[in-house]
C-alpha atoms as a PDB file:
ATOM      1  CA  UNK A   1    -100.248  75.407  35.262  1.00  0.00           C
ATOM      2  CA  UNK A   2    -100.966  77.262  38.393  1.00  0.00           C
ATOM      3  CA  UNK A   3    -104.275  77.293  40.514  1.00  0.00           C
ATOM      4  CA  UNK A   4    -104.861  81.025  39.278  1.00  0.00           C
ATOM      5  CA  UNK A   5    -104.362  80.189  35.820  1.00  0.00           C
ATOM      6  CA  UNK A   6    -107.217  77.453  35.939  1.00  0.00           C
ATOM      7  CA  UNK A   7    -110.579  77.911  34.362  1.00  0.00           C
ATOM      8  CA  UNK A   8    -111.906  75.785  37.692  1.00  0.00           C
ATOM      9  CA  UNK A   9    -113.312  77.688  40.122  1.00  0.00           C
ATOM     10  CA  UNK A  10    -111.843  77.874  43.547  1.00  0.00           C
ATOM     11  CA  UNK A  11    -114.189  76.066  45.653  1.00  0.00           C
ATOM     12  CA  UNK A  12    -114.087  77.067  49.778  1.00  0.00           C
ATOM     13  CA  UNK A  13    -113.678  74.028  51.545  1.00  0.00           C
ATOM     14  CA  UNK A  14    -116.860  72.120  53.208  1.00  0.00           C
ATOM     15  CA  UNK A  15    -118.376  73.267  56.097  1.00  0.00           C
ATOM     16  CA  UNK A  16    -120.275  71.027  57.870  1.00  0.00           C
ATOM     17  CA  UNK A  17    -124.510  71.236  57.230  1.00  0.00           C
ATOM     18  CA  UNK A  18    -125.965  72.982  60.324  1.00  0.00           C
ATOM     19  CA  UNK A  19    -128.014  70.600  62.102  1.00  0.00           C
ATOM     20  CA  UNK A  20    -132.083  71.205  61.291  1.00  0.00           C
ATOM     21  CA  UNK A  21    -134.501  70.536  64.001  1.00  0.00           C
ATOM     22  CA  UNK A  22    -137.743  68.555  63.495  1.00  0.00           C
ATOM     23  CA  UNK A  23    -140.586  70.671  63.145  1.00  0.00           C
ATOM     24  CA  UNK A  24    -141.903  71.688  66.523  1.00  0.00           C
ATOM     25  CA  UNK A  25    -145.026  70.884  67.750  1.00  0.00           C
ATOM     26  CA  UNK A  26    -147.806  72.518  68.014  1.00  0.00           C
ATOM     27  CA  UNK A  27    -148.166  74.902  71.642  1.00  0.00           C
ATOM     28  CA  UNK A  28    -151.062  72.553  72.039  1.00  0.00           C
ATOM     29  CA  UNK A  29    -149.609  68.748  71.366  1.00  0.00           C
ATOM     30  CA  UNK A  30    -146.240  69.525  73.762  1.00  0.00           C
ATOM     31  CA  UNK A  31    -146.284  66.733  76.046  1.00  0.00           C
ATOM     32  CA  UNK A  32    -149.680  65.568  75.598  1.00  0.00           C
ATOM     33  CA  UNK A  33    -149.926  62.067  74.301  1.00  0.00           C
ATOM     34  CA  UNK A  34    -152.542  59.622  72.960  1.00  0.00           C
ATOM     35  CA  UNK A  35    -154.031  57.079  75.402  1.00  0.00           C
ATOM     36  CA  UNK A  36    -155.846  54.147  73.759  1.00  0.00           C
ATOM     37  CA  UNK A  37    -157.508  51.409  75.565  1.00  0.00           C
ATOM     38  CA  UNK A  38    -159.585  48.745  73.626  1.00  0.00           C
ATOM     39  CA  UNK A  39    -162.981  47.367  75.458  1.00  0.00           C
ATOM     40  CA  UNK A  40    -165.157  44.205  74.144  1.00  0.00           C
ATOM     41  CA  UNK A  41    -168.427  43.670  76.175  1.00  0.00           C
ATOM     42  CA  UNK A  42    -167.241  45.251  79.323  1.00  0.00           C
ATOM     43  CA  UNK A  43    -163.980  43.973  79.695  1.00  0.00           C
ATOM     44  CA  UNK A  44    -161.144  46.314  78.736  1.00  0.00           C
ATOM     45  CA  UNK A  45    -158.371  44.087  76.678  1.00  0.00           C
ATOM     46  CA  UNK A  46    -155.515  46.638  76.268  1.00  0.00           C
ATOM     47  CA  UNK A  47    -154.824  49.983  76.860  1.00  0.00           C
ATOM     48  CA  UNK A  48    -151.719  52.166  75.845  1.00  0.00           C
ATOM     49  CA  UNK A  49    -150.559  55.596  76.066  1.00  0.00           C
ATOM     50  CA  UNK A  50    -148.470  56.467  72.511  1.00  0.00           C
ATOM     51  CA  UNK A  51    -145.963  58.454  72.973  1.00  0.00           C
ATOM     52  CA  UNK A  52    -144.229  58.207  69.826  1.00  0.00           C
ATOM     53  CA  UNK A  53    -145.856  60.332  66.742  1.00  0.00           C
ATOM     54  CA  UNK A  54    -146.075  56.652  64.394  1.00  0.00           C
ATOM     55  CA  UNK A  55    -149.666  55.525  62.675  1.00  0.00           C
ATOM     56  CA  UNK A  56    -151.386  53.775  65.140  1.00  0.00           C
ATOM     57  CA  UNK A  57    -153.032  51.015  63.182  1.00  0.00           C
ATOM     58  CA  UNK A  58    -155.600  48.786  63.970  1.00  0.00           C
ATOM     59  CA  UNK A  59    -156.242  45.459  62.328  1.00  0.00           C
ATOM     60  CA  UNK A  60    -156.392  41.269  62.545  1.00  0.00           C
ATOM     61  CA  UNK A  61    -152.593  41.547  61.283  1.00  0.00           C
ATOM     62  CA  UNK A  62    -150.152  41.038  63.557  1.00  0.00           C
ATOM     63  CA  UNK A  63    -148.115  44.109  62.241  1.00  0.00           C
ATOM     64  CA  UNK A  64    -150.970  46.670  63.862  1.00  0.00           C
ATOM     65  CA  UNK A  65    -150.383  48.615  66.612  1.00  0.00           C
ATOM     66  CA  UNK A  66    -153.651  46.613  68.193  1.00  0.00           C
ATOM     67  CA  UNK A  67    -153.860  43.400  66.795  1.00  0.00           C
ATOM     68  CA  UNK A  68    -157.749  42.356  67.093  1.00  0.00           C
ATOM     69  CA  UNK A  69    -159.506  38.925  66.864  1.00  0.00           C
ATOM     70  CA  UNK A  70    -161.544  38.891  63.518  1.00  0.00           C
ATOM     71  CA  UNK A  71    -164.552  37.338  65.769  1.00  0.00           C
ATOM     72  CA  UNK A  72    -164.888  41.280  67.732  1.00  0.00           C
ATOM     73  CA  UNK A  73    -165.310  43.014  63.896  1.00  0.00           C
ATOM     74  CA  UNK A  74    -168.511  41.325  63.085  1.00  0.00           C
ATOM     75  CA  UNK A  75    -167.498  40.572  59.225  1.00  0.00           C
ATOM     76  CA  UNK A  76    -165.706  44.254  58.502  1.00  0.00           C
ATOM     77  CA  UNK A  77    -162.666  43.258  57.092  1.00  0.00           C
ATOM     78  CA  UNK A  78    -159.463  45.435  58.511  1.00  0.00           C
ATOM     79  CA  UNK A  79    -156.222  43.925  57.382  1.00  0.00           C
ATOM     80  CA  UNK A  80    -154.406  46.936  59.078  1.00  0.00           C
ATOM     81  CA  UNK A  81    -156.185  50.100  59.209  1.00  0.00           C
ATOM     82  CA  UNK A  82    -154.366  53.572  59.910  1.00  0.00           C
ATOM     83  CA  UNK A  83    -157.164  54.659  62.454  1.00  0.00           C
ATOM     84  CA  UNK A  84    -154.937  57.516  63.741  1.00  0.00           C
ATOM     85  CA  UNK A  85    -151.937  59.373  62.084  1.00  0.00           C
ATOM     86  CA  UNK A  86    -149.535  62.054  63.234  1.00  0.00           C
ATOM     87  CA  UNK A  87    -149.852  65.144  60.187  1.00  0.00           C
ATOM     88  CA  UNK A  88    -148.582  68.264  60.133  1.00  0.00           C
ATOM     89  CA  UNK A  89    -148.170  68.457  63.812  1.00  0.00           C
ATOM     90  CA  UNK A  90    -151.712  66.909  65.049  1.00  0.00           C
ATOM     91  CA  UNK A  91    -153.124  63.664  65.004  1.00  0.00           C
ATOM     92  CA  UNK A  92    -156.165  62.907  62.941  1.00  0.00           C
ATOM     93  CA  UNK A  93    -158.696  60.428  63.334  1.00  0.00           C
ATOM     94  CA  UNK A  94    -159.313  58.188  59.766  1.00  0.00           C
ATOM     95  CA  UNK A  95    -162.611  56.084  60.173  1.00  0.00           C
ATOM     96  CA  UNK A  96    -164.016  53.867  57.417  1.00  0.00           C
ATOM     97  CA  UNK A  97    -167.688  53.755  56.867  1.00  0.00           C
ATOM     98  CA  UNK A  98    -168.419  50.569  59.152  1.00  0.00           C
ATOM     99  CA  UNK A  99    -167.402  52.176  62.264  1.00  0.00           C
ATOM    100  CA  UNK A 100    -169.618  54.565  64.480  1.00  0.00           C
ATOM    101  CA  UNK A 101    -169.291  56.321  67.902  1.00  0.00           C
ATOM    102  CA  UNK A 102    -168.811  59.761  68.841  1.00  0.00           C
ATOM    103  CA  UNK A 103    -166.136  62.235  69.034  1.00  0.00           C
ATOM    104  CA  UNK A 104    -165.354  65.555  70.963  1.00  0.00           C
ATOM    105  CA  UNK A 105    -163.290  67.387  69.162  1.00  0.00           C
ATOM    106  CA  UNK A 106    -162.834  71.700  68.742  1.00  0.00           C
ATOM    107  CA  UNK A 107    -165.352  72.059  66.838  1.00  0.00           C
ATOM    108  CA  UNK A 108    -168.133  70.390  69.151  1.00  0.00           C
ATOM    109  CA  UNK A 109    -169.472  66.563  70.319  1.00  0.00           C
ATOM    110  CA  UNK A 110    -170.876  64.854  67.521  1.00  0.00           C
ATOM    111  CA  UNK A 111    -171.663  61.667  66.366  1.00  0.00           C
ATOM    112  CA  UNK A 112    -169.724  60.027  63.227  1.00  0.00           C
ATOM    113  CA  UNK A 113    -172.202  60.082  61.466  1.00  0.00           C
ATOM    114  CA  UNK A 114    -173.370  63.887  62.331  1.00  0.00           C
ATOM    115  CA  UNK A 115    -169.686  64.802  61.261  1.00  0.00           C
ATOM    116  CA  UNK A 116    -169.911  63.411  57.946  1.00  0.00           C
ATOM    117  CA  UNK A 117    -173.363  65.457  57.703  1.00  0.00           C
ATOM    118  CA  UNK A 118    -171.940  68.612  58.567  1.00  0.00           C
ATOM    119  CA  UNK A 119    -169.123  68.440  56.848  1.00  0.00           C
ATOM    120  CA  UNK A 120    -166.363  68.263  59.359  1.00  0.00           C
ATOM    121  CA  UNK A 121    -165.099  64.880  58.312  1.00  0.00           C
ATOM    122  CA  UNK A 122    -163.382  64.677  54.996  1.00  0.00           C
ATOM    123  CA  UNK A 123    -163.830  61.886  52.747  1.00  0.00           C
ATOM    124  CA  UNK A 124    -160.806  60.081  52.130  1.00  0.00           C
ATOM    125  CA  UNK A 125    -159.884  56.644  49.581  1.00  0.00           C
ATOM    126  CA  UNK A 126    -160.703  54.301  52.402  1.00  0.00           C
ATOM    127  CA  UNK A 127    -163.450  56.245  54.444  1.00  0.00           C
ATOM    128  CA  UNK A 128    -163.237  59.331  56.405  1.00  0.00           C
ATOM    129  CA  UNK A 129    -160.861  61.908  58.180  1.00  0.00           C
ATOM    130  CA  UNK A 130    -161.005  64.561  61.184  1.00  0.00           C
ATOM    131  CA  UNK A 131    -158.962  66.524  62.957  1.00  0.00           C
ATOM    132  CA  UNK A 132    -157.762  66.598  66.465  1.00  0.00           C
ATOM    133  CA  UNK A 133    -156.737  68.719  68.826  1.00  0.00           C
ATOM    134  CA  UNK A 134    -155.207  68.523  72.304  1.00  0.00           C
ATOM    135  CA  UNK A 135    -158.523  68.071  73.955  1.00  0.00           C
ATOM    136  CA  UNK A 136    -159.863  65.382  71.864  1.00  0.00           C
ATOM    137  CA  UNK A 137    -161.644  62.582  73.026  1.00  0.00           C
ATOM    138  CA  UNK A 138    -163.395  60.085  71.327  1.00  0.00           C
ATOM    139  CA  UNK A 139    -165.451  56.479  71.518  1.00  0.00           C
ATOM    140  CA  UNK A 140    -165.244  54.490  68.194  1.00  0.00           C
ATOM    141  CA  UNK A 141    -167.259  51.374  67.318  1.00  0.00           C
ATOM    142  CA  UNK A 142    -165.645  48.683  65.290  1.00  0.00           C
ATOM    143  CA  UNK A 143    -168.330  45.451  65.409  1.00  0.00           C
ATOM    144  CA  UNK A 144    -168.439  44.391  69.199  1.00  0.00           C
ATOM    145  CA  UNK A 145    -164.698  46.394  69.875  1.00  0.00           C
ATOM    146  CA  UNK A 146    -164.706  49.786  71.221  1.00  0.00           C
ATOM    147  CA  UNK A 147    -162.114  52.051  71.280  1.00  0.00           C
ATOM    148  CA  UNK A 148    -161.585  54.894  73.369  1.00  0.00           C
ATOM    149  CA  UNK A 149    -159.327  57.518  73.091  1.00  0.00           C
ATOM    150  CA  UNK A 150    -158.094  60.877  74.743  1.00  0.00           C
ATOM    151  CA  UNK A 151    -154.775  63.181  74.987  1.00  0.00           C
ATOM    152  CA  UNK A 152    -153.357  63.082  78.058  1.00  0.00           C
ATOM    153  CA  UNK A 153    -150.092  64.519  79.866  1.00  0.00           C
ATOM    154  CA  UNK A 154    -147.998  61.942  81.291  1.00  0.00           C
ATOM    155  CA  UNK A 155    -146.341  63.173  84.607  1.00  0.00           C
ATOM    156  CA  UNK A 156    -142.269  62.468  84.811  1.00  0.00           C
ATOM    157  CA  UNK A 157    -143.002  59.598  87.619  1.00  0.00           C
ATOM    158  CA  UNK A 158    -146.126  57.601  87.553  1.00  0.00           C
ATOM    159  CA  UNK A 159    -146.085  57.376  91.645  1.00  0.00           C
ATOM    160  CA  UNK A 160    -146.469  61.054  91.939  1.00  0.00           C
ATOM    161  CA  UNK A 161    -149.864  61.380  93.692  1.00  0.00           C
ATOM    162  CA  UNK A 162    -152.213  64.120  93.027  1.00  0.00           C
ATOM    163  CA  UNK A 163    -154.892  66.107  95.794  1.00  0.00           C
ATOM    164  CA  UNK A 164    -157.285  63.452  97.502  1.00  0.00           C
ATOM    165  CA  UNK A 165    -154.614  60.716  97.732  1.00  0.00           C
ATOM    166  CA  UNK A 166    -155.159  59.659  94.127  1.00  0.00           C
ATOM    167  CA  UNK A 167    -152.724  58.946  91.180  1.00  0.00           C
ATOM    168  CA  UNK A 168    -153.434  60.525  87.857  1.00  0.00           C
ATOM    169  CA  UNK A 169    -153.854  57.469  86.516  1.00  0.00           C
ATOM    170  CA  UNK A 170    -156.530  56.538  89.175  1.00  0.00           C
ATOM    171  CA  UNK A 171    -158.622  59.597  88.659  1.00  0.00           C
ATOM    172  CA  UNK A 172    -158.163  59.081  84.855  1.00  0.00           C
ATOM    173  CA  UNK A 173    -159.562  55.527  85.064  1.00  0.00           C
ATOM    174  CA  UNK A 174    -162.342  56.599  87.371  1.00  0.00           C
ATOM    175  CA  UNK A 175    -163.413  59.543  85.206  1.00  0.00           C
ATOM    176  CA  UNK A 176    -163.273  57.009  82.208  1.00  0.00           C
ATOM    177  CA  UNK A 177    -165.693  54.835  83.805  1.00  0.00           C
ATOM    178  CA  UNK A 178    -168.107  57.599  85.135  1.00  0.00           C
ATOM    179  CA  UNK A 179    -168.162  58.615  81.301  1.00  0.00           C
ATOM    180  CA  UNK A 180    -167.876  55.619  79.259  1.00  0.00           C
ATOM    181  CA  UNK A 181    -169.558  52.757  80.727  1.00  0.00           C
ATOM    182  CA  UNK A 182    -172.845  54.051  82.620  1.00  0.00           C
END
């Protein structure tokens, strides 16, 4: 029996899938990147820039992104709590009911609590969600732990000095201060 006289049909041979890209971001999110630093009292204990686009978690367990000390939470219990998470291109912000602070975001600078109000914060299983955008910044209170937060762009070196003989980082720190702790 010959190929032709088959009931099979003839089948071209495999080509090779064409490579799919991963969903580009946003005009908005290219290059910027989320810059954490934890305070207690007035002493800041950590501070990151993320560059990769994981959960950031925060939590006593030593899985979190920022492991805390329970004694900073003042009796809320967060095992490991997804406090910001990378969907659909932007991050957004996932606060449980415990935690205050304020946030600037696109659509104004409001209180926690004044987002819930308004309706800008969704209610989610384990407290509540809002979006972010590229300008962003935020202070959250957990107990006696604050966290701050804000989308930066991170420059190729970290040496490269900016106008007035300052590093970005410098003027970043000094503008965090000027904000944050007076």
């Amino acid at each position: 029996m010959t190929m032709a006289e088959s009931n099979d049909p003839v089948r071209p041979p495999q080509q090779p899938r064409p490579r799919v890209a991963p969903p580009a971001l946003p005009t908005d999110m290219r290059g910027r990147f989320l810059r954490i630093r934890l305070i207690v009292g007035r002493q800041m204990l950590d501070e990151r820039i993320i560059r990769d686009r994981e959960p950031i978690t925060i939590g006593e367990s030593p899985e979190a992104t920022f492991t805390v000390n329970p004694g900073w939470l003042e009796g809320i219990r967060l095992e490991r709590h997804a406090l910001f998470t990378f969907i659909n291109g932007r991050y957004v912000l996932d606060v449980t009911s415990e935690m205050d602070g304020k946030v600037t975001t696109f659509q104004g600078d409001h209180t926690l609590e004044e987002m819930r109000q308004i309706g800008h914060a969704r209610r989610t299983k384990t407290g509540w969600r809002l979006d972010l955008d590229s300008r962003s910044t935020g202070k959250i209170e957990v107990g006696t732990m604050i966290v701050l937060f804000q989308f930066v762009g991170v420059a190729s070196s970290g040496g490269d000095r900016l106008p007035h003989g300052r590093t970005l980082i410098e003027r970043l720190r000094a503008a965090w201060r000027a904000f944050w702790m007076d």
